[in-house]
Structure formats: C-alpha cells, structure tokens
C-alpha atoms as a PDB file:
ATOM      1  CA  UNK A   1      -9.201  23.934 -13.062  1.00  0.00           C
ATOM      2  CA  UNK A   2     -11.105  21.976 -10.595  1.00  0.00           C
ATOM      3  CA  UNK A   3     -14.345  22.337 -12.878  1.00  0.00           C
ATOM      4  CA  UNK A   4     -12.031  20.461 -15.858  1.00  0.00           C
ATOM      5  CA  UNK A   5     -11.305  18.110 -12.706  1.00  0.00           C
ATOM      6  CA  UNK A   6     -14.617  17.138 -11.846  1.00  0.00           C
ATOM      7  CA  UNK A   7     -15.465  16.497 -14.921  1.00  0.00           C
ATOM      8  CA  UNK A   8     -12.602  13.564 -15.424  1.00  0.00           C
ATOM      9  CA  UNK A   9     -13.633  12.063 -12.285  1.00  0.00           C
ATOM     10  CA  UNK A  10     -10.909  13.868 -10.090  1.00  0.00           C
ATOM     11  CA  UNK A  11     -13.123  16.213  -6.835  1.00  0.00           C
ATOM     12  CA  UNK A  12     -10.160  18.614  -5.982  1.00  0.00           C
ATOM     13  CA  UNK A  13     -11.713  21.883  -4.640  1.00  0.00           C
ATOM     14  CA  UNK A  14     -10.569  25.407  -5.981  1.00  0.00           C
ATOM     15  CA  UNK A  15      -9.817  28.195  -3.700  1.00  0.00           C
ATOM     16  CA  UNK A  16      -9.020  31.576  -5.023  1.00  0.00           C
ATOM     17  CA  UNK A  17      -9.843  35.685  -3.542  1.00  0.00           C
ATOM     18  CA  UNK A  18     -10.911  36.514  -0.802  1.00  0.00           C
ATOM     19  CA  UNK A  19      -9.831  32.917   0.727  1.00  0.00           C
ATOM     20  CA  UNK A  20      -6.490  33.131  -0.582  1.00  0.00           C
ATOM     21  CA  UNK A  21      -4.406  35.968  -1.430  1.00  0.00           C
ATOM     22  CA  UNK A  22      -5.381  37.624  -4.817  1.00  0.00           C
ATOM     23  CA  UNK A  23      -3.708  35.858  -7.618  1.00  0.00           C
ATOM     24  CA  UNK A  24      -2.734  33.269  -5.424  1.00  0.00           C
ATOM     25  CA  UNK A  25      -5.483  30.445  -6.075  1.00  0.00           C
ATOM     26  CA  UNK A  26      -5.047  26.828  -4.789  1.00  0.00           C
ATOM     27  CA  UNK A  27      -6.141  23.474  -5.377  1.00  0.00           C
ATOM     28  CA  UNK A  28      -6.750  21.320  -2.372  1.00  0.00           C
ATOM     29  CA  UNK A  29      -6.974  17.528  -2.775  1.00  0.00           C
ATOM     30  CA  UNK A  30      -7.033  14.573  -0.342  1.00  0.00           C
ATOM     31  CA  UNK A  31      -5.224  11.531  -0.526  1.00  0.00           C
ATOM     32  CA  UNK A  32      -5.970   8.403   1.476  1.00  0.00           C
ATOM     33  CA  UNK A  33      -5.107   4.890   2.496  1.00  0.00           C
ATOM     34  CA  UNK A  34      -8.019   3.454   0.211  1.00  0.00           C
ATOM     35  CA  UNK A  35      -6.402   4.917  -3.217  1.00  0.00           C
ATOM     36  CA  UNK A  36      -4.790   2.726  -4.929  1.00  0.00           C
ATOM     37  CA  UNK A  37      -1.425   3.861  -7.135  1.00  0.00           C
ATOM     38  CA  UNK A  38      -3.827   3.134  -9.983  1.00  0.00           C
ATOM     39  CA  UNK A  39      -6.054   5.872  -8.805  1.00  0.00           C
ATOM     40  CA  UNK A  40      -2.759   7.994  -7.931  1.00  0.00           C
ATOM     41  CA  UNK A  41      -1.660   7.818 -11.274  1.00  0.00           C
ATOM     42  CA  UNK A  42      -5.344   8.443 -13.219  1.00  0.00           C
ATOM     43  CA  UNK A  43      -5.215  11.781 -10.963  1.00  0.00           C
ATOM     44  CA  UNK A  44      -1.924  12.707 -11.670  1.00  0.00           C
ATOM     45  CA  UNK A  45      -2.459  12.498 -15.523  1.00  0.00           C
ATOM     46  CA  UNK A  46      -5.803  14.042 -15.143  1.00  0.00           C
ATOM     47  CA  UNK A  47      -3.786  17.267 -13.582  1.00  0.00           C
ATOM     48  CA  UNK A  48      -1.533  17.010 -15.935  1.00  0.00           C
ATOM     49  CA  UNK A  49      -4.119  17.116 -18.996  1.00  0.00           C
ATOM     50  CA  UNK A  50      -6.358  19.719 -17.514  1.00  0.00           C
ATOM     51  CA  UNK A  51      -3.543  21.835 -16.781  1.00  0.00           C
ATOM     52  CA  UNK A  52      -2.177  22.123 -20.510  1.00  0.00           C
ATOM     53  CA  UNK A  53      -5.402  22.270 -21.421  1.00  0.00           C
ATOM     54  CA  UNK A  54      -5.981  25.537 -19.676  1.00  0.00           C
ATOM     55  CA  UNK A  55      -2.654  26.797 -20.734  1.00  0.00           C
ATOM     56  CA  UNK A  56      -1.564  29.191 -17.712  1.00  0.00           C
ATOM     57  CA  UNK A  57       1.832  30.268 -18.914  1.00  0.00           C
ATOM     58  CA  UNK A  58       1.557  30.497 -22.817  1.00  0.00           C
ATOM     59  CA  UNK A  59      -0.485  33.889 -22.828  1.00  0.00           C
END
C-alpha cells in the first residue's frame, strides 16, 4: 500500500510484523498546518484508489 502511495505522490510509511502485531499492519501518515484541503482531498482519493486497487477483501 504505501509503495502504490509513493508512487501517486502520497509518503505514508507502512508498518507491518515484527513492529506491529502479525496481521495487523498500519499505515502512518502526518498531517500538518501547511496542507491545504486541496492536498487533503488529493490524499484521500489517492487512499481510496490504491486501496481498491489492491483489493483486500474480495479474495
């Protein structure tokens, strides 16, 4: 996920086993005064499209 991030533009780093629980992966991002909603909303539908893309619950 954060790879298909990255590469729209979005840095959100991954964390998965043995820093999280197996199974149990995260995303961490970072949101901050200088964003603008215009960035806010690029990221969101950025998640949004990466995350269909990789189709978690469909297999």
């Amino acid at each position: 996920m954060s790879q298909k991030l990255l590469g729209r533009g979005i840095f959100a780093i991954g964390f998965f086993f043995p820093v999280v629980a197996q199974g149990k992966a995260r995303i961490r991002t970072q949101i901050s005064a200088a964003h603008s909603k215009g960035d806010l909303d690029k990221a969101i539908a950025v998640f949004s499209e990466a995350y269909k893309e990789l189709n978690f619950f469909n297999t």
